[in-house]
Protein backbone atom coordinates (compact mmCIF):
# COMPACT_ATOMS: atom_id res chain seq x y z
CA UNK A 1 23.66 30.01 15.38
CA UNK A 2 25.26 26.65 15.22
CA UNK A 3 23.24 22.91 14.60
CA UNK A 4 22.60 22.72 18.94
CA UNK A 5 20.71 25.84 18.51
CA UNK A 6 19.15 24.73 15.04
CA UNK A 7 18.03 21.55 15.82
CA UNK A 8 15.17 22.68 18.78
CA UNK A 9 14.02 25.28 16.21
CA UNK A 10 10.54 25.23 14.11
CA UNK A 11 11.77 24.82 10.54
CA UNK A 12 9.00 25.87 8.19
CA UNK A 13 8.77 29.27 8.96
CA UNK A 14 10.12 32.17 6.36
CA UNK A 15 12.75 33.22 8.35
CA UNK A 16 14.06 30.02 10.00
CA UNK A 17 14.40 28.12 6.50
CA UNK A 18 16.27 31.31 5.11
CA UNK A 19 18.51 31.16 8.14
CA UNK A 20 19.22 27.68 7.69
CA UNK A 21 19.39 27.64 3.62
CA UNK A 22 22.25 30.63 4.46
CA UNK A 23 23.58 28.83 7.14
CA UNK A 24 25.06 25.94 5.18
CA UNK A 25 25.18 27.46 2.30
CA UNK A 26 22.48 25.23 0.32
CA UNK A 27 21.52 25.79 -3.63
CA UNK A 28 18.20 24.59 -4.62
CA UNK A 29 18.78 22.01 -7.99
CA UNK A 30 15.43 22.63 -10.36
CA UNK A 31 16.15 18.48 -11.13
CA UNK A 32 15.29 17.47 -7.72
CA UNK A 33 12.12 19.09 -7.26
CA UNK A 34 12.88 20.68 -4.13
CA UNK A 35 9.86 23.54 -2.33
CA UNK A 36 10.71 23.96 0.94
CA UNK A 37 6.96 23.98 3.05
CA UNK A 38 7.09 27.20 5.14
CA UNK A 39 3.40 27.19 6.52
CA UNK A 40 2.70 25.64 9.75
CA UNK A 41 -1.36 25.26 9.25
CA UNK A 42 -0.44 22.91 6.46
CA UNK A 43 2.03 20.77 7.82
CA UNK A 44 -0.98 19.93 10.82
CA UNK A 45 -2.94 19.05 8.19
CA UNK A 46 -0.69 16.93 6.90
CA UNK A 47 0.01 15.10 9.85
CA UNK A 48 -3.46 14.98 11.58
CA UNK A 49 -4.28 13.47 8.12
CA UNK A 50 -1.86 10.39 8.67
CA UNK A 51 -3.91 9.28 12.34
CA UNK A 52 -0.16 8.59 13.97
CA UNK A 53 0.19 7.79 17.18
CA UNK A 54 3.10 6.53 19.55
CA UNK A 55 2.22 3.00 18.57
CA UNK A 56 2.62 3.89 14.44
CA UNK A 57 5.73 4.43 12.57
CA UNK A 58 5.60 6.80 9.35
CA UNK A 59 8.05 6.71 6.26
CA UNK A 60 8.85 10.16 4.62
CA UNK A 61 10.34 10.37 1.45
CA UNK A 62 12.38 13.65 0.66
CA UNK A 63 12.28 15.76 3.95
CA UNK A 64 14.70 18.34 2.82
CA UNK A 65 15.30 20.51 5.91
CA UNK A 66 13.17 18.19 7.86
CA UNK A 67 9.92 20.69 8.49
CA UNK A 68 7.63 17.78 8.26
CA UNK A 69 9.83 15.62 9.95
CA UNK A 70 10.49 17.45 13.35
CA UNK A 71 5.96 16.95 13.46
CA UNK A 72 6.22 13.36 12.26
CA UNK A 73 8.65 13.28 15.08
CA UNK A 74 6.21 14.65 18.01
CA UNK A 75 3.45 12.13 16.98
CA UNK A 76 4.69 8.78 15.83
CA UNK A 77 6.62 6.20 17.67
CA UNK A 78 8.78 5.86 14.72
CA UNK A 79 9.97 7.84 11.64
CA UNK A 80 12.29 7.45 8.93
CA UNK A 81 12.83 9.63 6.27
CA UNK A 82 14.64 8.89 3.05
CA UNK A 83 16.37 11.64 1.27
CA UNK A 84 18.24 11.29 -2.55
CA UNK A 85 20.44 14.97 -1.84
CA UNK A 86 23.78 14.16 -0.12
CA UNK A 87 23.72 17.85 0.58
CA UNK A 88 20.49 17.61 3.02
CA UNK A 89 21.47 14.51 4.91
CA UNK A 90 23.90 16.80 7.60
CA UNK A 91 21.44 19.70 7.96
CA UNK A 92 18.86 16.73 8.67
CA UNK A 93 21.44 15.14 11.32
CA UNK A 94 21.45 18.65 13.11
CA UNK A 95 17.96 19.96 12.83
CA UNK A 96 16.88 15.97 14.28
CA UNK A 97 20.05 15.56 16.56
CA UNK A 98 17.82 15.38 19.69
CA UNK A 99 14.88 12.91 18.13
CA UNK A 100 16.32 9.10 18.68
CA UNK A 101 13.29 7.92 16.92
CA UNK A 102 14.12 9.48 13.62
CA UNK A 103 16.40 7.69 11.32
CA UNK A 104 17.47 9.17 8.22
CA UNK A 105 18.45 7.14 5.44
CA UNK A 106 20.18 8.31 2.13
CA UNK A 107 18.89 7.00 -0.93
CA UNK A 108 16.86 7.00 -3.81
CA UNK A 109 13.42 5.39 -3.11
CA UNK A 110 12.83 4.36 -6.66
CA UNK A 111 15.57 2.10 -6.25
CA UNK A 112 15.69 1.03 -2.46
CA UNK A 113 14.75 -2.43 -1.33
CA UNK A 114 11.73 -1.15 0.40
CA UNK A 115 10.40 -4.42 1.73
CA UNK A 116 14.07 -4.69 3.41
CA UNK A 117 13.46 -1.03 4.79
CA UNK A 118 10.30 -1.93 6.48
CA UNK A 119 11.70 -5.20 7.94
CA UNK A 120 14.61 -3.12 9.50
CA UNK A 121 13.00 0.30 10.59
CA UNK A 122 9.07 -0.95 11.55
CA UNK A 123 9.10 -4.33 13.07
CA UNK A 124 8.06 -2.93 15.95
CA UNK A 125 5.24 -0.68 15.12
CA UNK A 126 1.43 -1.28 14.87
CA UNK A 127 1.17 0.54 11.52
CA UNK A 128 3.07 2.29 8.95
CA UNK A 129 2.07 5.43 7.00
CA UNK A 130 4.01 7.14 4.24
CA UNK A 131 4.04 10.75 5.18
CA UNK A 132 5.47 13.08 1.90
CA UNK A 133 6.00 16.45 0.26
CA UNK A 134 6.55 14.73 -2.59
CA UNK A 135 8.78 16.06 -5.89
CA UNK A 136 6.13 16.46 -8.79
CA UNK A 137 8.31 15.06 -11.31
CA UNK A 138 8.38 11.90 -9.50
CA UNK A 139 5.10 11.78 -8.09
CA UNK A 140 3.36 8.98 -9.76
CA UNK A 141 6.45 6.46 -10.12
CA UNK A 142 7.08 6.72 -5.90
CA UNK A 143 3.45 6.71 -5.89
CA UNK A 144 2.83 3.02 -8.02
CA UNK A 145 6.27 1.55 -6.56
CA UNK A 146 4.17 1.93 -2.88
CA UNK A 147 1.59 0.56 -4.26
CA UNK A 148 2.62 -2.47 -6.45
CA UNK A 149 5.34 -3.99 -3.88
CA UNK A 150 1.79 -4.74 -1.60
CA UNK A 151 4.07 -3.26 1.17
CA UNK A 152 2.38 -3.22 4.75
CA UNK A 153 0.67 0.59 4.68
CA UNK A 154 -2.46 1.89 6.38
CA UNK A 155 -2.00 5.45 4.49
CA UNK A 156 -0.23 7.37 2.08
CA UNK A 157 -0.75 11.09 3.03
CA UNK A 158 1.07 13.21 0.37
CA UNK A 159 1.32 16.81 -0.78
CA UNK A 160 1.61 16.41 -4.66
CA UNK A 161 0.12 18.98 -7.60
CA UNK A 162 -3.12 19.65 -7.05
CA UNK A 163 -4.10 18.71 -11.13
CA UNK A 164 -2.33 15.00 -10.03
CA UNK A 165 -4.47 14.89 -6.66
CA UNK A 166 -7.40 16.12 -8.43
CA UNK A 167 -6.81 12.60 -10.95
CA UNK A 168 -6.48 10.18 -8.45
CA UNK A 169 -9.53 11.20 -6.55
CA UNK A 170 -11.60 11.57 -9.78
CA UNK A 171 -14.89 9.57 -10.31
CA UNK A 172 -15.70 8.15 -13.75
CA UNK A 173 -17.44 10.72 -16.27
CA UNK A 174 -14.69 13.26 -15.59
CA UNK A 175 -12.16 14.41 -17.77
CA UNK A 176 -9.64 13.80 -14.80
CA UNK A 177 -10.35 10.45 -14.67
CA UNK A 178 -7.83 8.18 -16.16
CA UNK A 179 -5.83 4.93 -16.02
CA UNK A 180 -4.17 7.03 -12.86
CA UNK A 181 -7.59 7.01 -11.23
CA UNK A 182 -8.34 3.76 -11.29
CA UNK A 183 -4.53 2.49 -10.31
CA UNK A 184 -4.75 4.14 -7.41
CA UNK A 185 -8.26 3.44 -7.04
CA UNK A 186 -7.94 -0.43 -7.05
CA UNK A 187 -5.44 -0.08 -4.11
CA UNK A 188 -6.52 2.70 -2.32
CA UNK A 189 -9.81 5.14 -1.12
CA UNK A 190 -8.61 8.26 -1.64
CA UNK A 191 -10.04 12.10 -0.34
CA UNK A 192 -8.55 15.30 -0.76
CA UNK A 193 -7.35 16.86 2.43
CA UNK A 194 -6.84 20.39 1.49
CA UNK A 195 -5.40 22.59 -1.33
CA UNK A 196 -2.24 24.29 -1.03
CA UNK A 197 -0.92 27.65 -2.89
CA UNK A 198 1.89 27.88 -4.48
CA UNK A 199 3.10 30.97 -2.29
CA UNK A 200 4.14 28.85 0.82
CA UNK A 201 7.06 27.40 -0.59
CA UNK A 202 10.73 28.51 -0.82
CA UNK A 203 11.29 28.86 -3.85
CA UNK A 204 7.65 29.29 -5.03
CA UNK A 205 6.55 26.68 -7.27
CA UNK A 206 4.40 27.34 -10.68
CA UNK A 207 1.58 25.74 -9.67
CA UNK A 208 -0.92 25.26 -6.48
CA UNK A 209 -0.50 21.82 -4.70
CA UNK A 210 -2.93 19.77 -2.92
CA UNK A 211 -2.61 17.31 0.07
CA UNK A 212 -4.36 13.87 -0.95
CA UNK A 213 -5.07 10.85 1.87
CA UNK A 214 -4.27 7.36 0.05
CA UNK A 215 -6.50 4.71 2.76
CA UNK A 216 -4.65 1.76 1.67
CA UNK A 217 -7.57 -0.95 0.88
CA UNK A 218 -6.78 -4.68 2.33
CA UNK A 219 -8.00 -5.59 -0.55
CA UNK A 220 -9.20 -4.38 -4.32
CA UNK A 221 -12.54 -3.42 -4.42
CA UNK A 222 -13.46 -5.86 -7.62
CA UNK A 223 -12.81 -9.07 -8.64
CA UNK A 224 -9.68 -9.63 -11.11
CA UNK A 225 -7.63 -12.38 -12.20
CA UNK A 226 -5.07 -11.10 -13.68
CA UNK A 227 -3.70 -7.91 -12.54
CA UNK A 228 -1.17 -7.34 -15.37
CA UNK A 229 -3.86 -8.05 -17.83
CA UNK A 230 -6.51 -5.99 -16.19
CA UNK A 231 -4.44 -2.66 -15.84
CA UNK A 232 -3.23 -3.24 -19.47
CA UNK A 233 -7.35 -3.07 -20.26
CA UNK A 234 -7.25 -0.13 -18.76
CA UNK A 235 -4.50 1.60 -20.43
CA UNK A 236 -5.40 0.48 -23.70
CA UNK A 237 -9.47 2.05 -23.09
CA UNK A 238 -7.33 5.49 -22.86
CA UNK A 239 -4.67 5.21 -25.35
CA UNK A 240 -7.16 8.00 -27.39
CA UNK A 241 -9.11 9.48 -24.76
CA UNK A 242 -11.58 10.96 -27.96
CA UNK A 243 -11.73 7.44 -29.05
CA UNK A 244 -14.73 4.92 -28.18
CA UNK A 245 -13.77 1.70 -26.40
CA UNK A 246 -14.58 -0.14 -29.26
CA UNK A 247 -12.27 1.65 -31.44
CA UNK A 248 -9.69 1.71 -28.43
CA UNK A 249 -9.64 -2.11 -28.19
CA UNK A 250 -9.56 -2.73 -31.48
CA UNK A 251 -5.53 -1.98 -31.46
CA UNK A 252 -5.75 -4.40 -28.34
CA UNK A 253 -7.04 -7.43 -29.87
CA UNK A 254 -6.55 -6.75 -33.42
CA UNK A 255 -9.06 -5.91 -36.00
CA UNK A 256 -9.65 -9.22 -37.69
CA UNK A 257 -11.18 -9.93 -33.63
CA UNK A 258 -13.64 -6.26 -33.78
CA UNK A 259 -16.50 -7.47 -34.17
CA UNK A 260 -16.09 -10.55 -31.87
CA UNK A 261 -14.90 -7.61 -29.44
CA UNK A 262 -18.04 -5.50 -30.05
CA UNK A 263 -20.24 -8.86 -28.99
CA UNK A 264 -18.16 -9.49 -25.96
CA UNK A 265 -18.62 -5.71 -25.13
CA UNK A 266 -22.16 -6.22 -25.39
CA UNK A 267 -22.32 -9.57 -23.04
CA UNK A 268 -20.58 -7.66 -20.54
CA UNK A 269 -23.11 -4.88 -20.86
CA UNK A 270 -21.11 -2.16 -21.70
CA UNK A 271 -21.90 -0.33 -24.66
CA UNK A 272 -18.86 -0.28 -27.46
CA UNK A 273 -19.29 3.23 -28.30
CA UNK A 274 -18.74 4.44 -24.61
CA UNK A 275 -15.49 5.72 -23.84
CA UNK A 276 -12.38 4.79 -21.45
CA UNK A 277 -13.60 7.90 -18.96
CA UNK A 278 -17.33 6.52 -17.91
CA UNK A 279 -16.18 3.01 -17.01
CA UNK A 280 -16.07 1.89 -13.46
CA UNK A 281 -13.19 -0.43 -12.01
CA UNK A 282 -16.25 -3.13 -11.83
CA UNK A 283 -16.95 -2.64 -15.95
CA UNK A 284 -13.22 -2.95 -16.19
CA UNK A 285 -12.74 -6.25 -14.33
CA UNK A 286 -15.74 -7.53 -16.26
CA UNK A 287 -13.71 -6.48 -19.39
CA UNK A 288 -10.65 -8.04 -18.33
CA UNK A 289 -12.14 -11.44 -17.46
CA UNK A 290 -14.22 -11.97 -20.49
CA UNK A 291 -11.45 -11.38 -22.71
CA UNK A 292 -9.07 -13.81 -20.19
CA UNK A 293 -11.91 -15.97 -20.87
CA UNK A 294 -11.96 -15.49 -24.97
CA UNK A 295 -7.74 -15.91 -25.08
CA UNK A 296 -7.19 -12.73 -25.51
CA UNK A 297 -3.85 -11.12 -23.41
């Protein structure tokens, strides 16, 4: 079989990623996090999550073999797919030989001038989405990089572990809900699309995955002045999740300042003793301005 043949071929099946893994001889490396997606069902899901059309260009970060690209390919206008393995980049150039719309670029997105990227590959699109089988041990850093640089997104559709999905989407009261959940919360509304199992990957991963839909809000859902200062509230109210708030932001203002603390608490009506886990962005932003207000950074 050479890459003509290859390319026209539905990767994520069993046998076809086998045939091309032997082909060129590939060797999975544990540090890159790569699962190859074998299941069709999924990778529809995936998609159909994104709403692409002609119009829309989507940005995929680690294709591997390029399953999920070849259906990013047959519904968006535009693709491009970053990939960090050297290895991958001319199995991807023969699997995608025949799609003009698909550009893939070799890089590491963590460090890639993505504003640059967007300027050069989307200026002609109506929308972007990020479309991603994502590596688990980068998950969140890609994840808050997308999110931070403000960069022109309608959605981030992403496979990631299901415990991580399970985080982001979490309400407050939970004991998934964390500083995660309300980063990604403050930028984005996000649903769980569907769970995946472990078994339809090559190789197998230890632990089930989910597919999570990131809407990307136009803007934050509460009022803050200060983002830096309001998502270093937030990490402080979880340094000890057992802890109260009180005791929590003690070690953030210092304790000559506690009980001046426990009266702010109080004006903003939030009750000291609560913890980190039941607070809403809203009590959060309310946290962050009154203690803008008292001086306290």
């Amino acid at each position: 079989m050479n890459g003509n043949d290859m390319k026209a071929i539905e990767v994520a099946t069993p046998k076809r990623t086998k045939e091309i893994i032997a082909k060129y001889g590939f060797q999975f490396k544990k540090s890159l996090g790569q699962n190859f997606l074998i299941d069709q069902n999924i990778l529809n899901k995936i998609v159909n999550a994104a709403g692409l059309d002609k119009t829309k260009g989507a940005l995929e970060i680690g294709p591997g073999i390029g399953a999920l690209t070849q259906h990013l390919a047959a519904e968006a206008g535009k693709v491009t797919a970053i990939e960090i393995d050297n290895r991958l980049i001319p199995i991807l150039g023969d699997i995608l030989a025949d799609e003009e719309h698909v550009q893939v670029v070799h890089g590491d997105v963590l460090k890639l001038d993505l504003k640059k990227l967007f300027e050069e590959h989307f200026g002609d699109v109506t929308g972007v989405s990020v479309v991603a089988n994502l590596p688990y041990y980068v998950t969140t850093p890609i994840l808050m990089k997308l999110l931070e640089e403000r960069l022109p997104l309608e959605n981030i559709v992403v496979m990631i572990q299901k415990e991580v999905a399970e985080r982001m989407a979490a309400k407050p009261g939970g004991k998934e809900y964390g500083s995660l959940s309300v980063a990604v919360q403050y930028y984005c509304e996000p649903s769980l699309v569907c769970i995946v199992p472990h078994t339809v990957f090559i190789p197998q991963p230890n632990v089930d995955s989910a597919v999570i839909k990131l809407a990307v809000r136009e803007k934050p859902p509460v009022d803050v002045e200060d983002e830096a200062h309001y998502f270093r509230i937030v990490q402080a109210s979880f340094a000890q999740r057992r802890k109260t708030l009180a005791n929590n932001l003690t070690a953030f203002v210092g304790k000559e300042r506690r009980e001046e603390m426990t009266q702010l608490l109080h004006s903003c009506d939030i009750d000291p003793i609560r913890r980190g886990e039941t607070l809403s962005l809203d009590e959060f932003a309310r946290i962050s301005r009154a203690f803008l207000a008292a001086g306290w950074r």
